[in-house]
Protein backbone atom coordinates (compact mmCIF):
# COMPACT_ATOMS: atom_id res chain seq x y z
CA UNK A 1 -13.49 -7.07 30.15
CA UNK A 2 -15.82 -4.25 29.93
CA UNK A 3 -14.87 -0.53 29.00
CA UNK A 4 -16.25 2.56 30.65
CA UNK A 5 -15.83 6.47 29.53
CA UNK A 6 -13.60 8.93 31.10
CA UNK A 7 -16.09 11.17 31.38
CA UNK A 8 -19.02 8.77 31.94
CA UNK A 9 -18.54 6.42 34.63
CA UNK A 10 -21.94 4.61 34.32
CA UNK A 11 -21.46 3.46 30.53
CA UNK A 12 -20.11 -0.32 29.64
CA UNK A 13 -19.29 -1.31 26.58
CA UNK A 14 -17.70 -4.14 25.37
CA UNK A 15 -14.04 -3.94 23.90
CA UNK A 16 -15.19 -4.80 20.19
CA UNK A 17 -18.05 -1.81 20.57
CA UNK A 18 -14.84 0.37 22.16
CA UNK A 19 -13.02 0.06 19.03
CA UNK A 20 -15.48 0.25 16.59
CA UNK A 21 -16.80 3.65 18.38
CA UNK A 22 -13.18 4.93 18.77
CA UNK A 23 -14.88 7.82 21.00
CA UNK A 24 -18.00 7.96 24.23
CA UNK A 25 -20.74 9.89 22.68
CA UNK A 26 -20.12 12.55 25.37
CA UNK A 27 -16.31 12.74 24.32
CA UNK A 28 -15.02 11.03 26.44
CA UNK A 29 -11.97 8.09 26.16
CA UNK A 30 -12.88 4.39 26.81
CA UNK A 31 -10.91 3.24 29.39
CA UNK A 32 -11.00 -0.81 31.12
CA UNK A 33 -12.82 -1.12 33.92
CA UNK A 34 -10.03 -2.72 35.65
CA UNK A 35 -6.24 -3.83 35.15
CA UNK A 36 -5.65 -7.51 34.12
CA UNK A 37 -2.34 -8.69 36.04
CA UNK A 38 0.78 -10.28 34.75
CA UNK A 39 2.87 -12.52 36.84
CA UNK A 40 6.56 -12.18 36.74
CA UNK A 41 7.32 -15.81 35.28
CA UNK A 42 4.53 -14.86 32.69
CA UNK A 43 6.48 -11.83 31.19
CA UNK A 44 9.94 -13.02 31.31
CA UNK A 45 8.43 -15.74 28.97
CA UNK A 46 7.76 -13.57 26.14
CA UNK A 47 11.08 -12.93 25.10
CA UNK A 48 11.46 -16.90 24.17
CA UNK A 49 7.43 -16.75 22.59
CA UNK A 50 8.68 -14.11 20.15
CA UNK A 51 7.02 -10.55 19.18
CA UNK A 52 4.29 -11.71 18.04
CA UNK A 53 2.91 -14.30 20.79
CA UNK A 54 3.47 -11.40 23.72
CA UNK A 55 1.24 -9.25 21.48
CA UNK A 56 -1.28 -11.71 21.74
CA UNK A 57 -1.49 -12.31 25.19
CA UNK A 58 -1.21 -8.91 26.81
CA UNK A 59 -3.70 -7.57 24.05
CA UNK A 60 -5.81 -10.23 24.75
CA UNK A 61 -6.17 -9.50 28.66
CA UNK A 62 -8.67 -6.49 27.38
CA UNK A 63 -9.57 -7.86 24.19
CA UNK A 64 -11.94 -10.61 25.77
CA UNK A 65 -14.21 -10.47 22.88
CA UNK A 66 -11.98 -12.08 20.81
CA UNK A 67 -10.36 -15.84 21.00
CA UNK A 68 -6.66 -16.56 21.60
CA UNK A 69 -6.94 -17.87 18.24
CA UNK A 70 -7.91 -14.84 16.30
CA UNK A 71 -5.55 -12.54 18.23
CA UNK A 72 -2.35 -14.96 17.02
CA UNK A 73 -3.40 -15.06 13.81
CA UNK A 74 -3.62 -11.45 13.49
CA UNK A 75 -0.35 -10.21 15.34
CA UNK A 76 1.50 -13.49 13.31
CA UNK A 77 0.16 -11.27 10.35
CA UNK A 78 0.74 -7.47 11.55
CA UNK A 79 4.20 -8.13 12.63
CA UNK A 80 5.25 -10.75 9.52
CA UNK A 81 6.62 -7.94 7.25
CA UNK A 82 8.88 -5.57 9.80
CA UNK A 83 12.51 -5.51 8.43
CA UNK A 84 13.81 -6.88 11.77
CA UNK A 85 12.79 -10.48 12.58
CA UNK A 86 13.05 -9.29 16.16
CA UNK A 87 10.19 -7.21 15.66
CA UNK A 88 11.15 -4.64 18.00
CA UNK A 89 15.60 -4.94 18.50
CA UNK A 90 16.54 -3.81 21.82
CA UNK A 91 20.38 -2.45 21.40
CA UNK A 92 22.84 -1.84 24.29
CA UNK A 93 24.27 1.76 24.38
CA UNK A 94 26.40 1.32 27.50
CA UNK A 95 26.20 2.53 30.57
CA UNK A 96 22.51 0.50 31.58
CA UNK A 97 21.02 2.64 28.72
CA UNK A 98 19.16 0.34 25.92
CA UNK A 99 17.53 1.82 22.92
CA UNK A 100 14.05 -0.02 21.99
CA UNK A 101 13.95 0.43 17.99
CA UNK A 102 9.97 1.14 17.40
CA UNK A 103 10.62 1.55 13.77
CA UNK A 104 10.78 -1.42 11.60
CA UNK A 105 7.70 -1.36 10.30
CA UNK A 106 6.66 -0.84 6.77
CA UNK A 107 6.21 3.19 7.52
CA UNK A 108 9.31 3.51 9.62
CA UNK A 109 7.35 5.03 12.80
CA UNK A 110 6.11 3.41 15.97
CA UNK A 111 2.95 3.64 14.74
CA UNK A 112 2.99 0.46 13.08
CA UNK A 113 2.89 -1.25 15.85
CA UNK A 114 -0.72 -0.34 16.64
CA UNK A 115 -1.98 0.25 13.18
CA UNK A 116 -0.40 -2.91 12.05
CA UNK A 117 -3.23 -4.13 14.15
CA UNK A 118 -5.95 -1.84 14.73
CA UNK A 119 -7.30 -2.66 11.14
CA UNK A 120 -7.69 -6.17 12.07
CA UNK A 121 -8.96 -5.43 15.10
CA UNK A 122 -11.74 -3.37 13.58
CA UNK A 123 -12.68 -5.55 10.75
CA UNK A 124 -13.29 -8.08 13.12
CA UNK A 125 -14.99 -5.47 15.64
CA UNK A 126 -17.63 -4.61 12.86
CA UNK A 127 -18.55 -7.96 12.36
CA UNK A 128 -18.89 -8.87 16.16
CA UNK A 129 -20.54 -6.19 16.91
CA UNK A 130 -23.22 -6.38 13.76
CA UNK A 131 -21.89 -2.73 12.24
CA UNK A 132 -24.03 -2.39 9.12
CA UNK A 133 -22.87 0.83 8.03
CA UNK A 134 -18.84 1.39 6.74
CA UNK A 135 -17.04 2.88 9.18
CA UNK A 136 -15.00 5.86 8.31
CA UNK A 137 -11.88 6.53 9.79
CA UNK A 138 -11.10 10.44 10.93
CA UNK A 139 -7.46 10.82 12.08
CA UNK A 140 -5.38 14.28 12.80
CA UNK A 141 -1.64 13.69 12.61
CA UNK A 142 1.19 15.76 13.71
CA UNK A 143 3.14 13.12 10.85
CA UNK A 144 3.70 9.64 11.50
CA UNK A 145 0.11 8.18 12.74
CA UNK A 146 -0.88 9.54 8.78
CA UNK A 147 1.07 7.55 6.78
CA UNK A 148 0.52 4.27 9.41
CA UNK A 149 -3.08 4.53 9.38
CA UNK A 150 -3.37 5.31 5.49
CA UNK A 151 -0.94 1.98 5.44
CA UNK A 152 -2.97 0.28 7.29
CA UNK A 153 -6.36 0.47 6.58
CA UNK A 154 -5.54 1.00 2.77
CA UNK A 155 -8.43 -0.87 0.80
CA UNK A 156 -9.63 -2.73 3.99
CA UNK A 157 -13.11 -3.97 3.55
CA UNK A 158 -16.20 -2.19 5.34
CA UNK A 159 -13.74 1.40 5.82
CA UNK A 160 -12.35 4.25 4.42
CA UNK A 161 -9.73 7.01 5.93
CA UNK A 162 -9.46 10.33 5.88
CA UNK A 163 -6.18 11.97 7.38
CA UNK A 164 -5.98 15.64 8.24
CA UNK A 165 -2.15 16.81 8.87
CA UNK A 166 -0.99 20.62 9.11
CA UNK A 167 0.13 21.89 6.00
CA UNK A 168 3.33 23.04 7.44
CA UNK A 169 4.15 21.35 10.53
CA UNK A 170 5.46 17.80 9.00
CA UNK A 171 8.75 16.76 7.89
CA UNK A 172 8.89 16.70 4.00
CA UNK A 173 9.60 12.92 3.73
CA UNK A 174 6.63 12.65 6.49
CA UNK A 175 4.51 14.66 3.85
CA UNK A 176 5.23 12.81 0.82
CA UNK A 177 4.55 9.28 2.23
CA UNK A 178 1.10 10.24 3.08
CA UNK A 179 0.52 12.15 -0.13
CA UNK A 180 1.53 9.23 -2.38
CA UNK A 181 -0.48 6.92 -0.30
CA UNK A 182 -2.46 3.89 -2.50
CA UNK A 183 -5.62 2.59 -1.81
CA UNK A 184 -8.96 3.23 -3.37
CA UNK A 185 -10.65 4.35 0.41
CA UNK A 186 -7.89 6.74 1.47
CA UNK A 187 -7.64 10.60 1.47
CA UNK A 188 -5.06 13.28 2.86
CA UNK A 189 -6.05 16.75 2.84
CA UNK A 190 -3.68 19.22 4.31
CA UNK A 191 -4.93 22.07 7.44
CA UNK A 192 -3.60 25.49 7.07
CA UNK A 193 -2.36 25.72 10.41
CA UNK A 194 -0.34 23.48 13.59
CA UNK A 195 -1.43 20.29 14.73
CA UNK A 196 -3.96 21.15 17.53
CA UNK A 197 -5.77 23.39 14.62
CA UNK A 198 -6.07 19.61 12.78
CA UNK A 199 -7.01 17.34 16.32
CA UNK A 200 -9.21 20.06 17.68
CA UNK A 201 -11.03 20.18 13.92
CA UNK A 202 -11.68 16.48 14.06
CA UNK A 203 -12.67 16.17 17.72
CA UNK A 204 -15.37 18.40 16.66
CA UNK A 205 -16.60 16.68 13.86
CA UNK A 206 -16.85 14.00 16.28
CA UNK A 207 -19.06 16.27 18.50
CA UNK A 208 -21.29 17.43 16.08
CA UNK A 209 -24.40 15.84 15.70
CA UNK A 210 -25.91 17.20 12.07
CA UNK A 211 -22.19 15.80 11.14
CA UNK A 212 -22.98 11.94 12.39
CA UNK A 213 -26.48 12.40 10.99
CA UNK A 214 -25.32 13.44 7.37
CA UNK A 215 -22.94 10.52 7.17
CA UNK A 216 -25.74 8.30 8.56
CA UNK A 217 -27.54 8.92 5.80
CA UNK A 218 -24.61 8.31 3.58
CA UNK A 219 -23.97 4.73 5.15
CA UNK A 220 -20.68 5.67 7.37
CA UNK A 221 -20.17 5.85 10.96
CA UNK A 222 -17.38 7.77 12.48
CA UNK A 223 -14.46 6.17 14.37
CA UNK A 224 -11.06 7.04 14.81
CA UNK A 225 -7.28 5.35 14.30
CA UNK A 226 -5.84 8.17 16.31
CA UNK A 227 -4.40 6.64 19.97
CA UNK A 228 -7.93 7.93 21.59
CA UNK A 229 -9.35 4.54 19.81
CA UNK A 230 -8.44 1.65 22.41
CA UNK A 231 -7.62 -0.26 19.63
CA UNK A 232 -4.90 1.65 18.89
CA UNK A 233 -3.50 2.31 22.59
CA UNK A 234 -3.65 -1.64 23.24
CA UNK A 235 -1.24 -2.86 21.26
CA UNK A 236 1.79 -0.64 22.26
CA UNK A 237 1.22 -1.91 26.26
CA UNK A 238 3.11 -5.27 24.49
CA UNK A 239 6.65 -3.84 24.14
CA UNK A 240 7.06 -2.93 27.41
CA UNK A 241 6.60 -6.60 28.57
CA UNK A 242 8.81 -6.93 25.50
CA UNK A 243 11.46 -5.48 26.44
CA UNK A 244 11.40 -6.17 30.34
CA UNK A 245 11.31 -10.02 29.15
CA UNK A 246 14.52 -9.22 26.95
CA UNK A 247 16.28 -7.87 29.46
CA UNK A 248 15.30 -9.94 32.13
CA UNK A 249 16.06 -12.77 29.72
CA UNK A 250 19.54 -12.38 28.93
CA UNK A 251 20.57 -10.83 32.80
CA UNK A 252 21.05 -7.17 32.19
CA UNK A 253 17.84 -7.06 35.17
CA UNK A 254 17.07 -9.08 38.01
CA UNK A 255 13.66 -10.36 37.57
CA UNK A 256 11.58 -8.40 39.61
CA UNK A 257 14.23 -5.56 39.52
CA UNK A 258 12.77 -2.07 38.43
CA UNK A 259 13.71 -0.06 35.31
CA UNK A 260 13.15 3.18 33.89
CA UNK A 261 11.39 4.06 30.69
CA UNK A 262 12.19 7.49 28.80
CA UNK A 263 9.24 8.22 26.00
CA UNK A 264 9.63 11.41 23.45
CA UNK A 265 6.19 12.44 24.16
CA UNK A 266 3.63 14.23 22.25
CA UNK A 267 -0.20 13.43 22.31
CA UNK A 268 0.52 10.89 25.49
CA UNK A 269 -0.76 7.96 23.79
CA UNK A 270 2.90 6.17 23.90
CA UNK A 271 3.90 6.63 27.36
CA UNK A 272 0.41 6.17 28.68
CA UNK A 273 0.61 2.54 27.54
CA UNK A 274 3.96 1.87 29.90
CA UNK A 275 1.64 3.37 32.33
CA UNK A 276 -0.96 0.81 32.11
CA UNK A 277 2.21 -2.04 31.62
CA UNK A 278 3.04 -0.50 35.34
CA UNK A 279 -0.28 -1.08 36.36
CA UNK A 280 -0.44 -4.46 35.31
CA UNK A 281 2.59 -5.31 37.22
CA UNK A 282 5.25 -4.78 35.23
CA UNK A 283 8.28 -3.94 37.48
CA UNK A 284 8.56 0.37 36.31
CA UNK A 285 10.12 2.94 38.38
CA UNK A 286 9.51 5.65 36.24
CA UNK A 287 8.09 6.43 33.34
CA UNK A 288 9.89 9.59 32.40
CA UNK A 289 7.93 12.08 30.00
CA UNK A 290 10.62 13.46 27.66
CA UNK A 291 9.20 16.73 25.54
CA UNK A 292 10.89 18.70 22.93
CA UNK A 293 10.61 22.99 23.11
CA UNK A 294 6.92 22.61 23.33
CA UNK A 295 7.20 21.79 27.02
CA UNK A 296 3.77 21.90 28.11
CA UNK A 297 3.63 18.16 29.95
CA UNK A 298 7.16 19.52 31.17
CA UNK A 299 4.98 22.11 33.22
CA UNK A 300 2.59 20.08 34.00
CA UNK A 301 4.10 17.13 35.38
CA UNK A 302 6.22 20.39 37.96
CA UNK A 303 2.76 21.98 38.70
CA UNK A 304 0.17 20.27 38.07
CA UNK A 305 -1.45 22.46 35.78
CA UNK A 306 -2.38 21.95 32.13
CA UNK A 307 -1.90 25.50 30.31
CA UNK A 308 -1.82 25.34 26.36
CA UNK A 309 -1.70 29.17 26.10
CA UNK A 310 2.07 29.83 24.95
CA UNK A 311 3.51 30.13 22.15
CA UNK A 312 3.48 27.17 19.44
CA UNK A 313 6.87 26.09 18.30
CA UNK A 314 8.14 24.22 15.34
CA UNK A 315 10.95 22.30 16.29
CA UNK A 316 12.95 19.29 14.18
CA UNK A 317 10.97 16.46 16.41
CA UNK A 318 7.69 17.46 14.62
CA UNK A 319 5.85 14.92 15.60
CA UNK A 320 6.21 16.07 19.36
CA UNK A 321 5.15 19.86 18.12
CA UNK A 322 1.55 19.43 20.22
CA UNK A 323 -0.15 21.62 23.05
CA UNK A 324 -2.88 19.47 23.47
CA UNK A 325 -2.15 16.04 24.48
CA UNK A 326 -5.39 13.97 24.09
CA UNK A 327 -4.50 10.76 26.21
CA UNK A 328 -3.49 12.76 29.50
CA UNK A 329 -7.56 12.59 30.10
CA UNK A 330 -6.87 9.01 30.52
CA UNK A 331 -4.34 9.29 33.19
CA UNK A 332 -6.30 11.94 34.57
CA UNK A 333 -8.95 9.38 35.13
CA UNK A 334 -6.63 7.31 37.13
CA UNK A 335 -5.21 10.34 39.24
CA UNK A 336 -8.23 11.68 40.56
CA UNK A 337 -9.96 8.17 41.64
CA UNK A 338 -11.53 7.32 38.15
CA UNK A 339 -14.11 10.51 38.91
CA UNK A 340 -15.49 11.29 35.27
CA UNK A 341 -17.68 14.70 36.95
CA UNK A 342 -13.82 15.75 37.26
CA UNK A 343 -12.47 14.75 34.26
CA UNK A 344 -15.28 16.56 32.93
CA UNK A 345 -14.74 19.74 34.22
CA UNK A 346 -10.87 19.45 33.56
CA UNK A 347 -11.30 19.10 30.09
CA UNK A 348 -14.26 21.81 29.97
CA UNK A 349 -11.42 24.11 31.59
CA UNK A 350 -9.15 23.22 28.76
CA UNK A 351 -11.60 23.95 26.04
CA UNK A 352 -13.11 27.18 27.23
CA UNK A 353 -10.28 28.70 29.45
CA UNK A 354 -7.32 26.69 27.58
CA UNK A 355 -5.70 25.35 30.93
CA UNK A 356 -6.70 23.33 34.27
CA UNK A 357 -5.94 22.59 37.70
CA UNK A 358 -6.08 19.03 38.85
CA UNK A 359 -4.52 19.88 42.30
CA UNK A 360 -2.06 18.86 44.69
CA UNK A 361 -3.18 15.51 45.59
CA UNK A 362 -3.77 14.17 41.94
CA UNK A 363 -0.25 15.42 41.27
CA UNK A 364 1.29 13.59 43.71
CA UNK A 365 0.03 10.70 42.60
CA UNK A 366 0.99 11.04 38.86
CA UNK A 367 4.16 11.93 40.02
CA UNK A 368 4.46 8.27 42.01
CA UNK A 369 4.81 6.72 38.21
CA UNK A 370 6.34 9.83 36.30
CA UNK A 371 8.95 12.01 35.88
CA UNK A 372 9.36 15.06 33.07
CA UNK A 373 11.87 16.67 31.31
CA UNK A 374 12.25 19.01 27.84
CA UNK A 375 14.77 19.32 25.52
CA UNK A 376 15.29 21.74 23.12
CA UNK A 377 17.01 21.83 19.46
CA UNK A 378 20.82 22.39 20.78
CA UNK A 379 20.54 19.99 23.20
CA UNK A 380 18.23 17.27 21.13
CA UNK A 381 20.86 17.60 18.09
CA UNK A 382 23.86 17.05 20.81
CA UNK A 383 22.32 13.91 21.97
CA UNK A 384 21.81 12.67 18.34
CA UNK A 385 25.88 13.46 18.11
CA UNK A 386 26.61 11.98 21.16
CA UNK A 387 24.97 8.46 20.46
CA UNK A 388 26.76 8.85 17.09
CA UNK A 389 30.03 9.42 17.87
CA UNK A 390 29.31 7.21 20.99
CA UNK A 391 28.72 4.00 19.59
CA UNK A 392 27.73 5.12 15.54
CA UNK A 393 24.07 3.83 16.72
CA UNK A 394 21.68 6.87 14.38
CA UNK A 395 18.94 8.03 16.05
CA UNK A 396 16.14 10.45 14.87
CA UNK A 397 15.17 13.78 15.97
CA UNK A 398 12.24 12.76 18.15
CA UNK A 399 14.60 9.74 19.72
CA UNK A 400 17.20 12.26 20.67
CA UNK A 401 14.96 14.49 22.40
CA UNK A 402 14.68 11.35 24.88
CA UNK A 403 18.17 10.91 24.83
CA UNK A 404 18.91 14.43 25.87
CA UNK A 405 16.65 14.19 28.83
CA UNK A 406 17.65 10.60 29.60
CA UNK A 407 21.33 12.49 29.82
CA UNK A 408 20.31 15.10 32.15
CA UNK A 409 18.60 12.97 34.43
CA UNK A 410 20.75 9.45 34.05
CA UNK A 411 21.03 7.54 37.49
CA UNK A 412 22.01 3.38 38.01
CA UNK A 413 18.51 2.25 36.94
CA UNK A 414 18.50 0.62 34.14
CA UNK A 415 17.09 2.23 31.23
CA UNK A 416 15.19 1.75 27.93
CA UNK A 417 15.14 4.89 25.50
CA UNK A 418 12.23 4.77 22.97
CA UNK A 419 13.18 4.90 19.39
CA UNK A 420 10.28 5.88 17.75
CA UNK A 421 11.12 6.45 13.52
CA UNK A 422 13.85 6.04 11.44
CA UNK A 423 16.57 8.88 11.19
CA UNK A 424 15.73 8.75 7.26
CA UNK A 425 12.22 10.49 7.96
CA UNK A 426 14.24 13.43 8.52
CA UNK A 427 17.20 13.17 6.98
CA UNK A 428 18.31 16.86 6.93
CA UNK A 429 18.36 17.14 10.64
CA UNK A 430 19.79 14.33 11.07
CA UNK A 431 22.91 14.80 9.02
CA UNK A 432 22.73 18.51 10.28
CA UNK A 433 23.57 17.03 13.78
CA UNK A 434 26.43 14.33 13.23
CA UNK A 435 27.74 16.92 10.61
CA UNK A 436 28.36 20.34 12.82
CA UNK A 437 29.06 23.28 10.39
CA UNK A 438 28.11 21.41 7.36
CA UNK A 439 24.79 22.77 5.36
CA UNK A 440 22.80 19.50 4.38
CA UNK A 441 21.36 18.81 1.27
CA UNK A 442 18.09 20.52 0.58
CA UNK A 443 16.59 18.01 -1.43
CA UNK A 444 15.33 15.28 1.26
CA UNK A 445 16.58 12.21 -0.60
CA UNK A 446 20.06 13.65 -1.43
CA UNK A 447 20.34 14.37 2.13
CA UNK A 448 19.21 10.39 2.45
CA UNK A 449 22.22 9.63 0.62
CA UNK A 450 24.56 11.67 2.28
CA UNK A 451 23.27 10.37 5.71
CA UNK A 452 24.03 6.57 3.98
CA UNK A 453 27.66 7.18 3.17
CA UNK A 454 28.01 9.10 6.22
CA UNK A 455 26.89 6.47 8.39
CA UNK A 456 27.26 3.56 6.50
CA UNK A 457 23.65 2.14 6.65
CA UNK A 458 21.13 1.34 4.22
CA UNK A 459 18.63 3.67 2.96
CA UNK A 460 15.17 1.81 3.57
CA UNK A 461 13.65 0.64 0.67
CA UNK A 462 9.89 2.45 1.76
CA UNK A 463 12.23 5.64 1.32
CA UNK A 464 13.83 5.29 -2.07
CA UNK A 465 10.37 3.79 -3.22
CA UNK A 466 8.95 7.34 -2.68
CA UNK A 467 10.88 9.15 -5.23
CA UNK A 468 9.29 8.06 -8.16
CA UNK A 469 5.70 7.18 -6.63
CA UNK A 470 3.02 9.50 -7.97
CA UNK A 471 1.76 12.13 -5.85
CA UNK A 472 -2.51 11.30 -5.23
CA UNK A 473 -3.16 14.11 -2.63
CA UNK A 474 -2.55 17.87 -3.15
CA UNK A 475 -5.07 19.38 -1.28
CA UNK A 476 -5.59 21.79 1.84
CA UNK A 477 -8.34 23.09 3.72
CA UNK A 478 -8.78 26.11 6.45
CA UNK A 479 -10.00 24.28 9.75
CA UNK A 480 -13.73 25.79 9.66
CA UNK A 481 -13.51 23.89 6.08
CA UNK A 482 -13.06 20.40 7.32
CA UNK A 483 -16.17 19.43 7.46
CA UNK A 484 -16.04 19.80 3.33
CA UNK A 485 -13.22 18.56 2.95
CA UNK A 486 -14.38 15.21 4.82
CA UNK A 487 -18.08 14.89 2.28
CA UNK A 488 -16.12 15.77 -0.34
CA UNK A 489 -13.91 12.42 0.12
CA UNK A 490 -16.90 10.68 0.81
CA UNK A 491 -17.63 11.63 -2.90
CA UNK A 492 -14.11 10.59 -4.22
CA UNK A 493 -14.87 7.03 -2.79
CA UNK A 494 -18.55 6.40 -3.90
């Protein structure tokens, strides 16, 4: 399987030289050149392979520069220490509703299940391809791909990360995993300002050309563990199959039968890879793009335009608090007839003019595979009470925000929700909704303990760990400043 840019359609590369790259030289995403297929029979046998095996196999229908050997060995090893041995639980909320728990990981967040992997994937990516230099890792994170990538490329051989976050657009417990982080190749420096400030200050170190040439001549390469890396967007396509082979599995579907997937949706990466599931033939109605207050893939999915100029809001699904969602170029791709000269000039539009246009027909054809629909606090926080007092199954703020639109827009189909962290990232809220008229705790792990008795579940151990593990990281940067920030880790780590 070769890989081809988004916004260079003559350019192959192989899938170990798309991960160790992370980005096209022009800026564009790798993409595959075409979607490997997967037979009914085929999926509904995952569920009796296990987590780990279904990993494998759909990751290795683009990962053709690796063996079916290597790629079992490394998901048996990226999914051996979740806290579920089902890897990723499906649980049954009633009604044809199931909740997909994302979570279990050793950072509580869906991102695990990618960066579980993607360190794997590019040690062994450096070495096929004959990378000399040590790659360096650049991430932006609106909160939970920082403390997953810090995870998982802590003190992993021939790298080093550096994780830019804004300063005061993460949940608390969010901030504190990242800033007690081990590992002697890690760094976290905070941006003083939102999320895009931090994704739009690393795509341009990216860019820049005296940047690549100064780390050159330190011995580093740039690459990235953000969901623009294909290493990092491959591994999520798996639970979908996942959970279609559950279901199928134990009757709740017909094999063959279509369901529905709601996604709490931020930078795209997460619902994109049901999208390529879909395209693979995995039987998906719709893929339904759930947003929190900051509903600009709302309005775009309705119009068809892409307009970041509104107002940024902070909202209690963080994590979701993004105007610029990076892996919509990808589907944009798709949607206008893989034409990069397009892609090109809708993401030109977005960078000079802050919105684009992709037109009627591209828009209908999106909306063949998706459906949209926001949320905002009220409603996300009565969803979290509703599950609660439904069935006493917790969810977290981001989760509920899927829940709420899965409520408003609820039909026969049946349904998977995506769970994507534990409610003990964000305690507060949390307790704030299944407690109406009740002032939570301010201090985040009091408000863990509250949400314990309250619920009756167990406080994970990665949480209670934090409260006596030394804060490492402390510092913060303006954006035009990121560039120091980044040679002055390189100095912490020589």
């Amino acid at each position: 399987m070769r890989f081809t840019s988004t916004r260079d359609s003559s350019l192959f590369v192989s899938s170990a030289e798309a991960i160790v790259r992370g980005i096209s030289a022009e800026g564009g995403l790798f993409v595959p050149e075409s979607f490997p297929s997967v037979g009914l029979e085929e999926a509904l046998s995952y569920a009796k392979r296990g987590y780990a095996a279904c990993a494998a196999a759909i990751m290795g229908k683009y990962l053709t520069d690796f063996s079916e050997e290597e790629l079992s060995r490394m998901t048996a090893k990226a999914y051996s220490g979740f806290d579920d041995p089902a890897v990723v639980p499906l649980t049954d909320v009633g009604g044809g509703e199931y909740i997909m728990e994302l979570y279990h990981g050793p950072t509580l967040a869906f991102k695990d299940m990618a960066l579980q992997m993607l360190p794997r994937l590019m040690a062994a990516s450096i070495a096929k391809t004959g990378e000399k230099d040590k790659v360096l890792i650049l991430v932006a994170t609106s909160g939970d791909t920082g403390k997953a990538a810090l995870e998982g490329f802590s003190d992993v051989p021939g790298t080093a990360i550096l994780v830019f976050y804004p300063e005061d657009g993460v949940a608390a417990m969010q901030k504190l995993q990242m800033a007690t982080q081990k590992g002697k190749n890690v760094s976290v420096c905070a941006v003083r300002g939102n999320f895009d400030d931090a994704q739009t200050g690393v795509k341009a170190l990216f860019a820049s050309a005296e940047t690549a040439k100064k780390l050159k001549d330190a011995g580093y390469r740039l690459s990235s563990a953000n969901s623009i890396n294909w290493g990092r967007l491959v591994p999520q396509i798996a639970y979908y199959f996942w959970a279609y082979s559950v279901l199928a599995g134990k009757g709740a579907v017909r094999l063959g039968e279509s369901i529905d997937f709601v996604v709490p949706t931020g930078n795209f990466g997460d619902i994109l890879a049901g999208y390529y599931a879909k395209r693979m033939g995995l039987p998906v109605r719709k893929l339904v793009c759930a947003s929190n207050a900051n509903r600009v893939l709302t309005d775009f999915f309705e119009t068809g335009i892409y307009d970041k100029n509104r107002a940024f809001k902070k909202t209690s699904s963080p994590s979701m608090d993004i105007l610029i969602s990076s892996n919509l170029e990808r589907l944009l791709f798709e949607a206008s007839g893989r034409n990069a000269a397009a892609v090109t000039r809708f993401m030109e539009g977005l960078k000079n003019e802050g919105r684009y246009d992709v037109g009627e027909e591209a828009r209908r054809v999106i909306a063949k595979d998706f459906s949209a629909g926001c949320a905002g606090e009220e409603e996300a926080f009565g969803a979290l009470f509703g599950v609660f007092e439904r069935t006493g199954a917790v969810i977290d703020t981001h989760t509920a925000v899927a829940q709420a639109v899965y409520d408003k827009t609820k039909d026969e189909t049946v349904t998977v929700v995506l769970s994507t962290a534990s409610p003990y990232k964000f305690p507060q809220d949390v307790l704030f909704a299944i407690e109406p008229g009740k002032t939570p705790p301010k201090d985040g792990f009091e408000a863990a303990a509250a949400l314990s008795d309250r619920t009756k579940t167990e406080i994970p151990g990665q949480i209670l760990a934090l409260r006596k593990a030394p804060v490492r990281f402390t510092g913060s940067c303006e954006k035009c400043e990121m560039e120091k920030a980044l040679f002055s880790a390189l100095e912490s780590w020589s």
